[in-house]
Protein backbone atom coordinates (compact mmCIF):
# COMPACT_ATOMS: atom_id res chain seq x y z
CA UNK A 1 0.00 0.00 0.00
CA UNK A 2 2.81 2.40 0.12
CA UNK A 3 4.53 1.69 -3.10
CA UNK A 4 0.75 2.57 -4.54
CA UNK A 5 0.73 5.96 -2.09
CA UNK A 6 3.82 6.58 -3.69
CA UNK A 7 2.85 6.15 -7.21
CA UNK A 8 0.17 8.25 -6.81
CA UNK A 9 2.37 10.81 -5.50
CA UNK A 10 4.26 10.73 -8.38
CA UNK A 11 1.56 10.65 -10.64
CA UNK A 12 0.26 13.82 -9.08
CA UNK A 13 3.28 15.51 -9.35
CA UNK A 14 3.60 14.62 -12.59
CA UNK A 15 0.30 15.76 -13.82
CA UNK A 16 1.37 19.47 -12.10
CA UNK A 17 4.51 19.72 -14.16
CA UNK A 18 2.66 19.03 -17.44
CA UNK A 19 0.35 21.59 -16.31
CA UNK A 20 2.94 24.41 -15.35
CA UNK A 21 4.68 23.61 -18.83
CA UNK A 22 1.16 24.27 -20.78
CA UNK A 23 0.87 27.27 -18.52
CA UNK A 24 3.48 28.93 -19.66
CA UNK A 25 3.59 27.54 -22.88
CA UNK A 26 -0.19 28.99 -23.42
CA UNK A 27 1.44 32.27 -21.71
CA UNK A 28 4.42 32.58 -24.32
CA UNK A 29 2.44 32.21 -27.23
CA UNK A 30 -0.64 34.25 -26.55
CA UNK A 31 1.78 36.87 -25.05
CA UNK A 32 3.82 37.23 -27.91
CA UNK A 33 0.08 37.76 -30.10
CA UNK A 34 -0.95 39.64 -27.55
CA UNK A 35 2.21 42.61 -27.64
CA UNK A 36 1.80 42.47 -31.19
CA UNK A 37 -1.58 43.56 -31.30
CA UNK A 38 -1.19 46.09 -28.93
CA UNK A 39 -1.30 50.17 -29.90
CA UNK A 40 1.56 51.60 -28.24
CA UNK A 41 1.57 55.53 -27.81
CA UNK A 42 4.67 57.66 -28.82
CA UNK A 43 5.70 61.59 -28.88
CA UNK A 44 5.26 63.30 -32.36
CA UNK A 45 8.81 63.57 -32.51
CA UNK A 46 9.31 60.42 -32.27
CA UNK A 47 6.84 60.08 -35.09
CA UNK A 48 8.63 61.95 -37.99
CA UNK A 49 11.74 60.71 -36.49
CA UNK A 50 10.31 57.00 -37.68
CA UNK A 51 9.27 58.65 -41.11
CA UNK A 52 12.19 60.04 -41.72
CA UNK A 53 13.82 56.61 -41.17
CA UNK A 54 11.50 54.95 -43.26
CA UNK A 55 10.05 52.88 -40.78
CA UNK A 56 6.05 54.33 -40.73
CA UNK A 57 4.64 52.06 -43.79
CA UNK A 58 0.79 53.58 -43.03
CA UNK A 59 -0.92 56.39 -41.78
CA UNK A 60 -3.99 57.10 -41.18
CA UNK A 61 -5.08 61.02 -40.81
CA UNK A 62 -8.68 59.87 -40.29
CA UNK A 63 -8.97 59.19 -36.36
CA UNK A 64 -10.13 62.98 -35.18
CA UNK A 65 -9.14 65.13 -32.01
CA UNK A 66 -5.60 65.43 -33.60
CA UNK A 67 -4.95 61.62 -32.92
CA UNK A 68 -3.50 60.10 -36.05
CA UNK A 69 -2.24 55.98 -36.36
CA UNK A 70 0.26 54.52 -37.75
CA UNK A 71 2.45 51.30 -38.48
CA UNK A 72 5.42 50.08 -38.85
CA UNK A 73 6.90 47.18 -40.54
CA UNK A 74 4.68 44.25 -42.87
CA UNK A 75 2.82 41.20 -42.16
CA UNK A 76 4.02 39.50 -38.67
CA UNK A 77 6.57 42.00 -37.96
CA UNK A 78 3.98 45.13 -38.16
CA UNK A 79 3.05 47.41 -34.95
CA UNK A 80 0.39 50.07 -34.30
CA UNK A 81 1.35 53.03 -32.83
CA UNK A 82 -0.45 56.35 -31.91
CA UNK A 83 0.28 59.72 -31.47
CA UNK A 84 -0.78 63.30 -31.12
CA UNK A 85 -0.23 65.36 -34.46
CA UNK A 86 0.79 69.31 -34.08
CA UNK A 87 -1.86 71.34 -35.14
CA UNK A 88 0.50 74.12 -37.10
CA UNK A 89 2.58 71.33 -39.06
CA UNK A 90 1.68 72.30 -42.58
CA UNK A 91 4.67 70.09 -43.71
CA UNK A 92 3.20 66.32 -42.60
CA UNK A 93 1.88 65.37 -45.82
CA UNK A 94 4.74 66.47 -48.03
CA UNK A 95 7.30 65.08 -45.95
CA UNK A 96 4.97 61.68 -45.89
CA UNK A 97 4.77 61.59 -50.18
CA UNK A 98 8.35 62.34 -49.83
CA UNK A 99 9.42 59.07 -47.73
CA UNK A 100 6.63 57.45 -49.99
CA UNK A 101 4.09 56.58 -46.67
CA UNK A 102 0.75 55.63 -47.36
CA UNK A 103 -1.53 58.47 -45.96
CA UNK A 104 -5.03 57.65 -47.29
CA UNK A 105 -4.91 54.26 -44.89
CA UNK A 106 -7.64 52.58 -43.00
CA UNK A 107 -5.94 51.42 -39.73
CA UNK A 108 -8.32 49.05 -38.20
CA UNK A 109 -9.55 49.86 -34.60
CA UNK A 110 -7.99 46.67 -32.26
CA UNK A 111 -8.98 47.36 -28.75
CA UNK A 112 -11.69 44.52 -29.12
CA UNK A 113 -8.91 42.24 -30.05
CA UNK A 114 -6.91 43.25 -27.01
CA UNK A 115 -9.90 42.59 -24.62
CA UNK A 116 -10.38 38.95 -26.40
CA UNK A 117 -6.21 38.34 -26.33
CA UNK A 118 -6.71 39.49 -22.56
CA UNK A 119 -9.55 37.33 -21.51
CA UNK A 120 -7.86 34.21 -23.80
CA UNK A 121 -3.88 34.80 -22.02
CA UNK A 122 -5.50 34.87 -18.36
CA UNK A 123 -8.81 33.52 -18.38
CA UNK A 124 -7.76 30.23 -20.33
CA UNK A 125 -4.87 29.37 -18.30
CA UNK A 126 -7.45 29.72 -14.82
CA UNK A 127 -9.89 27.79 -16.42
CA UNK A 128 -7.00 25.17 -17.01
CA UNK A 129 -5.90 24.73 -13.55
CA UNK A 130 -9.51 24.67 -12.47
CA UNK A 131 -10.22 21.79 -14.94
CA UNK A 132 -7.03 19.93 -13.43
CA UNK A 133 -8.15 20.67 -9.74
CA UNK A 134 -11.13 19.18 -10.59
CA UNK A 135 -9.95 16.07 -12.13
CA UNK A 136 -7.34 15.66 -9.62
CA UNK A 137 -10.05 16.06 -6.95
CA UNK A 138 -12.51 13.59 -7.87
CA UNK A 139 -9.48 10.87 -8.50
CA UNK A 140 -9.02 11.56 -4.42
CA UNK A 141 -12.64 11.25 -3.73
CA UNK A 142 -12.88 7.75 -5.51
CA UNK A 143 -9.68 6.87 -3.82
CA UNK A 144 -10.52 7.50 -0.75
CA UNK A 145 -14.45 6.33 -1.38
CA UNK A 146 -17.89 8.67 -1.75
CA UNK A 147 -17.65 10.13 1.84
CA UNK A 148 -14.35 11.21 1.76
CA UNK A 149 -13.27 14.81 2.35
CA UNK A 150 -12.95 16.94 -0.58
CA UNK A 151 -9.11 17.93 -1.31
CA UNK A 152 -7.98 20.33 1.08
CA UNK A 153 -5.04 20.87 2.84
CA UNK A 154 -7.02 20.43 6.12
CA UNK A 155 -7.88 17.01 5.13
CA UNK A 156 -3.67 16.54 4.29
CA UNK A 157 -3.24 17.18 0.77
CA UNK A 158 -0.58 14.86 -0.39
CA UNK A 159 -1.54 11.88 -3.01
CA UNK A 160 -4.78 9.49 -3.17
CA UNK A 161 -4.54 7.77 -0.31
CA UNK A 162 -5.92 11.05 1.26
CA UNK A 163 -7.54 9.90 5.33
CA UNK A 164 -6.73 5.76 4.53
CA UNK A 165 -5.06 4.10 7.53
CA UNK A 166 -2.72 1.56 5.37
CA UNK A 167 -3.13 -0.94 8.02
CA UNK A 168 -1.90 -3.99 7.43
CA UNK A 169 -4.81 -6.43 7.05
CA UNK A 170 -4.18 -10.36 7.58
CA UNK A 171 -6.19 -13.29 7.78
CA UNK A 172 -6.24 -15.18 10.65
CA UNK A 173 -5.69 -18.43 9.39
CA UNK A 174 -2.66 -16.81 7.08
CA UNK A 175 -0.82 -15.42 10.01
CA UNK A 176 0.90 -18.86 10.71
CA UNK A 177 0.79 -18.02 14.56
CA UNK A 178 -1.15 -19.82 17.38
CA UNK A 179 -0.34 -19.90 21.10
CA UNK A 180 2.05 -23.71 20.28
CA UNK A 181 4.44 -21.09 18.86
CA UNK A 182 4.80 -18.82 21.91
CA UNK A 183 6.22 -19.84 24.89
CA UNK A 184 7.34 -17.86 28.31
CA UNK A 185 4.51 -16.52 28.36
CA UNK A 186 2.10 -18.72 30.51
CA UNK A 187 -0.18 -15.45 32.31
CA UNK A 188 -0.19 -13.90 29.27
CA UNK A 189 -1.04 -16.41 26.90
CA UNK A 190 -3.93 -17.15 29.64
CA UNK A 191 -5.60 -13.87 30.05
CA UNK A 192 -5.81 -13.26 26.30
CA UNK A 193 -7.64 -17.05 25.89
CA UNK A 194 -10.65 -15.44 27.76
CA UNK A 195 -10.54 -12.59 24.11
CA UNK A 196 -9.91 -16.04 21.95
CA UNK A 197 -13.05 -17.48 23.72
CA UNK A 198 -15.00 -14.53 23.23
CA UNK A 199 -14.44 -14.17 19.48
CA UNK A 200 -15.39 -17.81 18.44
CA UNK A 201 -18.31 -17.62 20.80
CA UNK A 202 -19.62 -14.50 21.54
CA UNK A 203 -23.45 -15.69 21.62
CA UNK A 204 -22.48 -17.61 25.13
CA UNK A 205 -21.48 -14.04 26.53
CA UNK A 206 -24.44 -11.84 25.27
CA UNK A 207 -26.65 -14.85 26.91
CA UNK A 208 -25.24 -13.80 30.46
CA UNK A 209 -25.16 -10.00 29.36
CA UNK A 210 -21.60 -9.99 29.78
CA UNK A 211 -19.27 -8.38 27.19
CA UNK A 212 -15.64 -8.63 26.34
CA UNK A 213 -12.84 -6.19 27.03
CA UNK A 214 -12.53 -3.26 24.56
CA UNK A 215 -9.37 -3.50 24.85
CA UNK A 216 -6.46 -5.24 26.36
CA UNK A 217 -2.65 -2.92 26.35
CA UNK A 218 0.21 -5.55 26.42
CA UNK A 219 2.93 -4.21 28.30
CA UNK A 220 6.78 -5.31 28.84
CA UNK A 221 10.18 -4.78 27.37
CA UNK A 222 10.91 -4.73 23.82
CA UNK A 223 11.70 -8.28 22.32
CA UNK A 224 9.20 -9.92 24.62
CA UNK A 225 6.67 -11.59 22.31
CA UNK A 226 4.29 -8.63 22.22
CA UNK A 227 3.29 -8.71 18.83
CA UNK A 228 3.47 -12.49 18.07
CA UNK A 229 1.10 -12.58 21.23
CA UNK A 230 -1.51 -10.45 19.38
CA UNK A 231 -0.86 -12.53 16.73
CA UNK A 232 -1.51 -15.82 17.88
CA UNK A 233 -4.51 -14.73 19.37
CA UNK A 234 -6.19 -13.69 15.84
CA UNK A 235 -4.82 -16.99 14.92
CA UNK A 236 -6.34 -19.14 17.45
CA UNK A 237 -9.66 -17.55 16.88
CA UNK A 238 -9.26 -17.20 13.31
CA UNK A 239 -10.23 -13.89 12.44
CA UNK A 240 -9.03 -10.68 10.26
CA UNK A 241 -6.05 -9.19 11.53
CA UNK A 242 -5.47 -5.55 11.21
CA UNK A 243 -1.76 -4.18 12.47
CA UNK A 244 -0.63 -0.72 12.43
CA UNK A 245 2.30 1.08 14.08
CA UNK A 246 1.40 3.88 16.59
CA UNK A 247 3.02 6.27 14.51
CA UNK A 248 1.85 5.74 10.91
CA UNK A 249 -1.19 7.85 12.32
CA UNK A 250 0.84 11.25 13.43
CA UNK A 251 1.00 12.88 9.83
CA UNK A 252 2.15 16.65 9.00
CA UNK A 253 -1.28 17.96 8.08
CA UNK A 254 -3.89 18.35 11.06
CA UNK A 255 -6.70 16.09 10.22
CA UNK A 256 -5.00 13.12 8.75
CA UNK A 257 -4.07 11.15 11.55
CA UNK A 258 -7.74 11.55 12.90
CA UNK A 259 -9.13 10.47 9.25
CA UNK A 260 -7.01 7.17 9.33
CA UNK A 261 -8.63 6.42 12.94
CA UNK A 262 -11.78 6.55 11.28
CA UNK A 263 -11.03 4.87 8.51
CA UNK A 264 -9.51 1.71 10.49
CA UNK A 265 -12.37 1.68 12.54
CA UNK A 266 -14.88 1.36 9.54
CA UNK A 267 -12.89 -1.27 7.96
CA UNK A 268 -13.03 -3.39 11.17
CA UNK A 269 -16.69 -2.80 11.39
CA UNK A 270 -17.40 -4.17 7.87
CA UNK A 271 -14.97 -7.01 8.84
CA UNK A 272 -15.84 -8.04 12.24
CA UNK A 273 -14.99 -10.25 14.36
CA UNK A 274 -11.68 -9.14 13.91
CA UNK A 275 -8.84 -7.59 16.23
CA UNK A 276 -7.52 -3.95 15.76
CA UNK A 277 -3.22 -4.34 16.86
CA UNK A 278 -1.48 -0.77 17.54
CA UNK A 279 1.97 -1.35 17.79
CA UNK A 280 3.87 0.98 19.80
CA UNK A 281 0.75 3.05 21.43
CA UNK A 282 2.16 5.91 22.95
CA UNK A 283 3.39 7.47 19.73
CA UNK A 284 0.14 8.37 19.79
CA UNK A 285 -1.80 8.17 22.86
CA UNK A 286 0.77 10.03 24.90
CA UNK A 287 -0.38 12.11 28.19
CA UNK A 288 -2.01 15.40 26.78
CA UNK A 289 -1.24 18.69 28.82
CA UNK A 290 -1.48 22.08 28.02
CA UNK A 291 1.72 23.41 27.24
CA UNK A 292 2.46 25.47 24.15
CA UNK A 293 4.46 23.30 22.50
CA UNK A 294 1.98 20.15 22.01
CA UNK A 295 1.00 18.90 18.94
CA UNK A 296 -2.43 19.60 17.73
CA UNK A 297 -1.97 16.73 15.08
CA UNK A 298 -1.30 14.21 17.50
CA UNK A 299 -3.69 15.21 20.03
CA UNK A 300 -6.65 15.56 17.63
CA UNK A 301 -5.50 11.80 16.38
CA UNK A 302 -5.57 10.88 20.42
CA UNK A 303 -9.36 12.37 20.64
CA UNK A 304 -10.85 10.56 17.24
CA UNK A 305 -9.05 7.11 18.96
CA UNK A 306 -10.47 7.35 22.72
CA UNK A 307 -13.64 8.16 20.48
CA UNK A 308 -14.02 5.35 18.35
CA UNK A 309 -12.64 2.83 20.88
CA UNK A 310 -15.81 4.05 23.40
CA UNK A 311 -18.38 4.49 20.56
CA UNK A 312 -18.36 0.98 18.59
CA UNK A 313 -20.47 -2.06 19.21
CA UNK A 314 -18.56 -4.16 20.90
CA UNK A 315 -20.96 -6.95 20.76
CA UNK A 316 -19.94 -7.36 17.24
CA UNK A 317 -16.05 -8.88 18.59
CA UNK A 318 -14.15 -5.76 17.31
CA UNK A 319 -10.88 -6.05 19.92
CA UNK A 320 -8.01 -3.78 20.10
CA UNK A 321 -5.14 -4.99 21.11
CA UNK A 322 -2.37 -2.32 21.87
CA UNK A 323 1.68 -2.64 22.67
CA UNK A 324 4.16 -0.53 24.77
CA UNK A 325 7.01 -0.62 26.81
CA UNK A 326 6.26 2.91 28.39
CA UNK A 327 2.68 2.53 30.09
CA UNK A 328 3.79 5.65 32.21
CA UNK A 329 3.80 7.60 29.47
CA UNK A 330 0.03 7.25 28.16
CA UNK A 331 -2.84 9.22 28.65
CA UNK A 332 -5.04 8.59 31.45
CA UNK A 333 -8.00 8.56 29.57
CA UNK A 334 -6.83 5.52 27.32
CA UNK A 335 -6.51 3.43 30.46
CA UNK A 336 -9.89 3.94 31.53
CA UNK A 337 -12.19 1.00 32.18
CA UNK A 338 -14.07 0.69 28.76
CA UNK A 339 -10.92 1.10 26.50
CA UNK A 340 -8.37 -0.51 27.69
CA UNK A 341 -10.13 -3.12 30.07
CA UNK A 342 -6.95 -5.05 30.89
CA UNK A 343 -3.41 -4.17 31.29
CA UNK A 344 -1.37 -7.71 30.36
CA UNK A 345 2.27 -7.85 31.69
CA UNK A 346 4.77 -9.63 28.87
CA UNK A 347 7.40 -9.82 31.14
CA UNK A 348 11.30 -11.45 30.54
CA UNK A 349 11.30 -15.36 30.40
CA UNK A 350 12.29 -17.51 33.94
CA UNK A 351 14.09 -20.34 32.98
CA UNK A 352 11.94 -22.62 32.19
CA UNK A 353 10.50 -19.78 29.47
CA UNK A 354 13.62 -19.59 28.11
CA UNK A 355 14.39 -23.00 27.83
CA UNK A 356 10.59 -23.31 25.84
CA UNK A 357 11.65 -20.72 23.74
CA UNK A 358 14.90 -21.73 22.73
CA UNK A 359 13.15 -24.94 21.89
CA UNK A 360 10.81 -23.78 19.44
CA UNK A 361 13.23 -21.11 17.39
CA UNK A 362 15.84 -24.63 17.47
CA UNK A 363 13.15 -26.41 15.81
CA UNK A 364 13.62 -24.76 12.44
CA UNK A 365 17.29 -24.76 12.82
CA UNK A 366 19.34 -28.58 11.98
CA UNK A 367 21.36 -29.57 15.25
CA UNK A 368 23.79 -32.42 16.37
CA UNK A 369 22.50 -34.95 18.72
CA UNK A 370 22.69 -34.18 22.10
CA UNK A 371 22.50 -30.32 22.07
CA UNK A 372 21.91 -29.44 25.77
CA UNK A 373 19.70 -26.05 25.41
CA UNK A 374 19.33 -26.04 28.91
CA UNK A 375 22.76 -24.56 29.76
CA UNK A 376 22.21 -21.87 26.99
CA UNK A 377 19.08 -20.60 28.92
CA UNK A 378 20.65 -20.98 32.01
CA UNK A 379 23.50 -18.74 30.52
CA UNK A 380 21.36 -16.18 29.61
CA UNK A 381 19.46 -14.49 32.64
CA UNK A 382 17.68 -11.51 31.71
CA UNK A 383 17.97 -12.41 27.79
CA UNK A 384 14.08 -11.56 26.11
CA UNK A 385 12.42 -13.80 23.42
CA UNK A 386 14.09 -11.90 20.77
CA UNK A 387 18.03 -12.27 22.22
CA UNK A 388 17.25 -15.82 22.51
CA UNK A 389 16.22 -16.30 18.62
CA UNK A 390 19.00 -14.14 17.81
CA UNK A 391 21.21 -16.93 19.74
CA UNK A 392 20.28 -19.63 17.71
CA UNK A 393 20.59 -17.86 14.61
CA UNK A 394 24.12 -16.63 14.86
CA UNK A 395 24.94 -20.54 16.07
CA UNK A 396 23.47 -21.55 12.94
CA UNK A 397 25.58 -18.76 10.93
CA UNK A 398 28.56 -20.03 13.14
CA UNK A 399 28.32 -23.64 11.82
CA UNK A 400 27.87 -22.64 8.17
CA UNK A 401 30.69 -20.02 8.67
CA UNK A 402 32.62 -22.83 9.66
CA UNK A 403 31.16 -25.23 6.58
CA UNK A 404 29.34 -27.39 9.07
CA UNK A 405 25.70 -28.94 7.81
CA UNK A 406 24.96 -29.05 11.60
CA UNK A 407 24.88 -26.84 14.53
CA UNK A 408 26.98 -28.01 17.67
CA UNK A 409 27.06 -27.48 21.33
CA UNK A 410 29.93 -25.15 21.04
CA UNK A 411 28.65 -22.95 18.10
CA UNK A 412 25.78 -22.11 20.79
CA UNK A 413 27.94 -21.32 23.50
CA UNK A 414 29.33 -19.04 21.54
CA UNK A 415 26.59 -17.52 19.64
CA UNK A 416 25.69 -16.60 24.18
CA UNK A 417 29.45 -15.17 24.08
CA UNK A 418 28.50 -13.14 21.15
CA UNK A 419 24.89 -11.59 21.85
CA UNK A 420 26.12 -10.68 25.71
CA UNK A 421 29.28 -9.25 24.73
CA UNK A 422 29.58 -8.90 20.98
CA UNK A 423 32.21 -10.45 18.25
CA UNK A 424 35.24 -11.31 18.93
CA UNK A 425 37.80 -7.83 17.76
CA UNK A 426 40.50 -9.35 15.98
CA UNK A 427 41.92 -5.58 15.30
CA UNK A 428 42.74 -5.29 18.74
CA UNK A 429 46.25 -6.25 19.64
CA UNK A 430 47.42 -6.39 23.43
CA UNK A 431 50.99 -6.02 24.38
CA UNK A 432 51.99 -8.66 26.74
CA UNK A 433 51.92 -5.95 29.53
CA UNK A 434 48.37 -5.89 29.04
CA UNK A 435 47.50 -8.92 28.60
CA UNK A 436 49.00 -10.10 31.87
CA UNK A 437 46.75 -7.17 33.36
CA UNK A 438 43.86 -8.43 32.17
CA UNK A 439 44.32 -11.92 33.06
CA UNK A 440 45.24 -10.57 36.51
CA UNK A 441 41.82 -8.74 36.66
CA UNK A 442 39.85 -11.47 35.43
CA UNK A 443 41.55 -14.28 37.38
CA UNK A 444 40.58 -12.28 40.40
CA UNK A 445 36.80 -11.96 39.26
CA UNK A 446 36.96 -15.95 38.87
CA UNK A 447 38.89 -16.62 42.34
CA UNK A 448 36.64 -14.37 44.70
CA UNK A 449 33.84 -15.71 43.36
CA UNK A 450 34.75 -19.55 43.45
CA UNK A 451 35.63 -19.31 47.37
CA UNK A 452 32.46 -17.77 47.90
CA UNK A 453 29.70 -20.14 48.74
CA UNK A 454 26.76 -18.81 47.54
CA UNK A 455 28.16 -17.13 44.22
CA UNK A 456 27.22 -19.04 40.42
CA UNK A 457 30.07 -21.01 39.38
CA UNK A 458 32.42 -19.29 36.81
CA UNK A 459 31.78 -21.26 33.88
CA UNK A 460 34.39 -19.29 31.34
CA UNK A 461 37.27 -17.04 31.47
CA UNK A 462 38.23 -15.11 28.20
CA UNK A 463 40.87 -12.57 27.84
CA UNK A 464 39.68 -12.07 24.26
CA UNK A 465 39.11 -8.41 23.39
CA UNK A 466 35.44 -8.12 22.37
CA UNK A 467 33.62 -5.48 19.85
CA UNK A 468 31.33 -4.31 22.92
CA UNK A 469 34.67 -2.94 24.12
CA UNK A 470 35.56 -5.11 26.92
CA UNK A 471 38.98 -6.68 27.07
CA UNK A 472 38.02 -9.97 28.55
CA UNK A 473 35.00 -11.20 30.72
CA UNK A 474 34.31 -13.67 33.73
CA UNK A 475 30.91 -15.43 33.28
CA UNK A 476 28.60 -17.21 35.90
CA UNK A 477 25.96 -19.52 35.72
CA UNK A 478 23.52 -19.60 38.38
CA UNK A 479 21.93 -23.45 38.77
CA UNK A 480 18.76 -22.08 39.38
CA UNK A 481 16.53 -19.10 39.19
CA UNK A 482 16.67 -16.53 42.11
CA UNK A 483 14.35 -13.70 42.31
CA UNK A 484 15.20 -12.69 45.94
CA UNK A 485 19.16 -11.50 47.10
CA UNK A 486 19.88 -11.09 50.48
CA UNK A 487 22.52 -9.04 51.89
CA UNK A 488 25.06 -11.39 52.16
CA UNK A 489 24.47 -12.15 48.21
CA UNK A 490 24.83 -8.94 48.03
CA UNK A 491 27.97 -8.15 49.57
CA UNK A 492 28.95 -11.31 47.61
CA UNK A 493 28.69 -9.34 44.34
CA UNK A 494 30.28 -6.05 45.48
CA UNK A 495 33.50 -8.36 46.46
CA UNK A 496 33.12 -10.30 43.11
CA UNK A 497 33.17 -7.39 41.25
CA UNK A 498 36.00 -5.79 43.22
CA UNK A 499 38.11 -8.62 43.01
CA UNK A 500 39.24 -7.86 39.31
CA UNK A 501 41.24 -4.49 40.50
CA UNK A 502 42.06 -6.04 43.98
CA UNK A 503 44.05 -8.99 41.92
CA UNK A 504 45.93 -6.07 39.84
CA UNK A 505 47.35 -4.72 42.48
């Protein structure tokens, strides 16, 4: 839909070149006519100056009030001119026969040709640009359908997708996503069945009178599954789709973000049950105050969204389903109880979620026998869905790097080594000096914490230079999952992480 946007962008542009060109095409020629045609007024002077020079080719003594014409030149090249004859020149006539000048002329009268070369250079061209307004303006219309707005700069003047939302619309069976494919996500996955429920059998609900959420917000850190949870949940119910990014509605004329609110909103009414997915919500739906420096455009987009999302039937299974990893920042009114019903946490993966997910993204990925994917999830506390399926990708980049068919236990390990702390920086040379400084440092990260008893055991020492920038790393690998440190794990860190300069010196 935006390569079409485009091309009508271009086409529009195009079509206002061609008609600049006529323009002054039109202009030239009729201009040229019209200075031909026109009487221009000279001194007497001047007059028998031009006779003398035997320019003047006709007079005509005929006009009255001491006014006489003449011209100059034949044919194409020939000009009118007028002046005021002296009333005691007794010489004009001889002095004409002399230069052999036609005085006995007929000099036609032009002024009704100027008024028709005026109306033709400057009415014509207006009537042009109306005509292409016109046409250009009812190609809008259709594009946009019979109720559009009329082309206007309110309305965002800028091609013939004029007020359309460009969501992207999906079937549900075509977007290859049910909940199988998403794991870590247990109380997630589990408050949006209630939604999947709803939309495959809404008649059970209207029995009781009750009604399903407006809305639900998922909110977590980016990389989390938001999106593929929205996703799978059109998928498991098997309905139309529609996703749009938070910001494709903020546009530079006032009135277009608002128009593409409406216009998603009627397209999920004709298509319902379906679910409505705003990606990134508080591009738009940001707190409103009233300082000077707000933007109407975004606000008046805010206002046509907390309308539609109060004002349509929700009995017909029209969901909204809306993503963000700064909830702070919305507007209260967009939280509200009868928008936004539910507020879903997508938080990081435990261990067990990472483990799951690891699992699935390995499935499309050939491995040796005997891959152990539990010690890449237990090396990776903290990592989101998206680290972990970057993980297995660059282990499968790894083997083929390496011109394996297969992807082995190491290439994962390291593929962990690489996401934490980046590629290995081959441009960086250490001196021996420094080399035996950083094995110092890191040696003393490794021995404080393997006397400690309650620290992870170190699992790897590198003094390999890194592309994140650090010169060498200690890692540990807790056995389990904590979510609780006392003090005294807490004093075990500090000591860990002081060991490395403690060692140096």
């Amino acid at each position: 839909m935006d390569m079409n946007e485009n091309k009508r962008r271009r086409s529009m542009l195009l079509y206002i070149l061609i008609a600049i060109i006529a323009y002054l095409a039109i202009s030239q020629a009729l201009g040229s006519g019209l200075t031909a045609s026109r009487v221009q007024s000279v001194t007497y002077t001047e007059f028998l100056n031009m006779v003398d020079d035997n320019k003047v080719t006709n007079v005509d003594l005929n006009t009255g009030d001491n006014t006489l014409t003449f011209t100059t030149g034949e044919g194409d090249s020939q000009k009118i001119y007028e002046t005021t004859m002296w009333p005691t020149d007794d010489t004009l006539i001889q002095r004409l026969d002399e230069h052999g000048v036609n005085a006995d002329a007929n000099i036609p009268d032009t002024s009704g040709d100027l008024w028709l070369m005026l109306l033709v250079s400057y009415g014509l061209p207006i009537l042009f640009f109306l005509g292409i307004g016109w046409w250009l303006n009812r190609r809008m219309k259709k594009a946009m359908g019979d109720d559009g707005p009329s082309m206007n700069f309110g309305g965002g003047f800028g091609g013939g997708g004029l007020g359309k939302s460009n969501a992207k619309e999906i079937k549900g069976e075509d977007t290859g996503v049910t909940f199988k494919d998403v794991a870590g996500q247990d109380e997630a996955k589990e408050s949006l069945q209630e939604i999947v429920s709803f939309l495959k059998n809404p008649e059970k609900y209207n029995e009781i009178g009750a009604r399903c959420p407006r809305g639900a917000l998922l909110v977590g850190p980016p990389g989390t599954g938001k999106t593929l949870l929205a996703k799978a949940v059109a998928g498991e119910a098997g309905v139309t789709f529609f996703q749009i990014a938070g910001s494709a509605f903020v546009e530079m004329f006032v009135g277009r973000g608002a128009a593409k609110v409406r216009d998603l909103f009627k397209q999920a009414n004709e298509k319902a049950p379906c679910i409505i997915f705003i990606d990134e919500i508080d591009a738009v739906g940001k707190r409103r105050d009233s300082s000077l420096s707000s933007n109407d455009e975004r606000e008046q987009t805010l206002n046509q969204l907390l309308s539609e999302m109060d004002g349509f039937d929700n009995h017909k299974g029209i969901v909204v389903l809306a993503a963000t990893n700064r909830p702070e920042t919305l507007d209260q009114a967009l939280l509200r109880p009868g928008r936004f019903d539910r507020r879903i946490p997508v938080e990081l993966p435990d261990l067990a979620g990472r483990e799951a997910i690891l699992q699935i993204h390995a499935s499309d990925v050939k491995m040796e026998p005997g891959i152990d994917l539990g010690i890449v999830a237990r090396s990776t506390p903290g990592a989101s869905g998206a680290d972990l399926a970057n993980i297995i990708n660059e282990a499968a980049l790894r083997a083929v790097r390496f011109g394996r068919k297969k992807v082995t236990q190491e290439d994962l390990l390291e593929s962990v080594d690489v996401v934490i702390a980046g590629e290995k920086k081959k441009s960086t040379v250490l001196s021996p000096h420094e080399k035996e400084v950083v094995s110092y440092h890191e040696t003393g990260h490794a021995i404080v914490a393997a006397m400690q008893k309650g620290s992870a055991p170190v699992s790897k020492i590198t003094i390999v230079p890194r592309t994140s920038g650090a010169l060498g790393f200690t890692m540990q690998v807790e056995e389990d999952e904590h979510f609780l440190t006392t003090r005294q794990e807490a004093k075990d860190k500090i000591a860990v992480l002081c060991g490395g300069r403690a060692a140096e010196r």
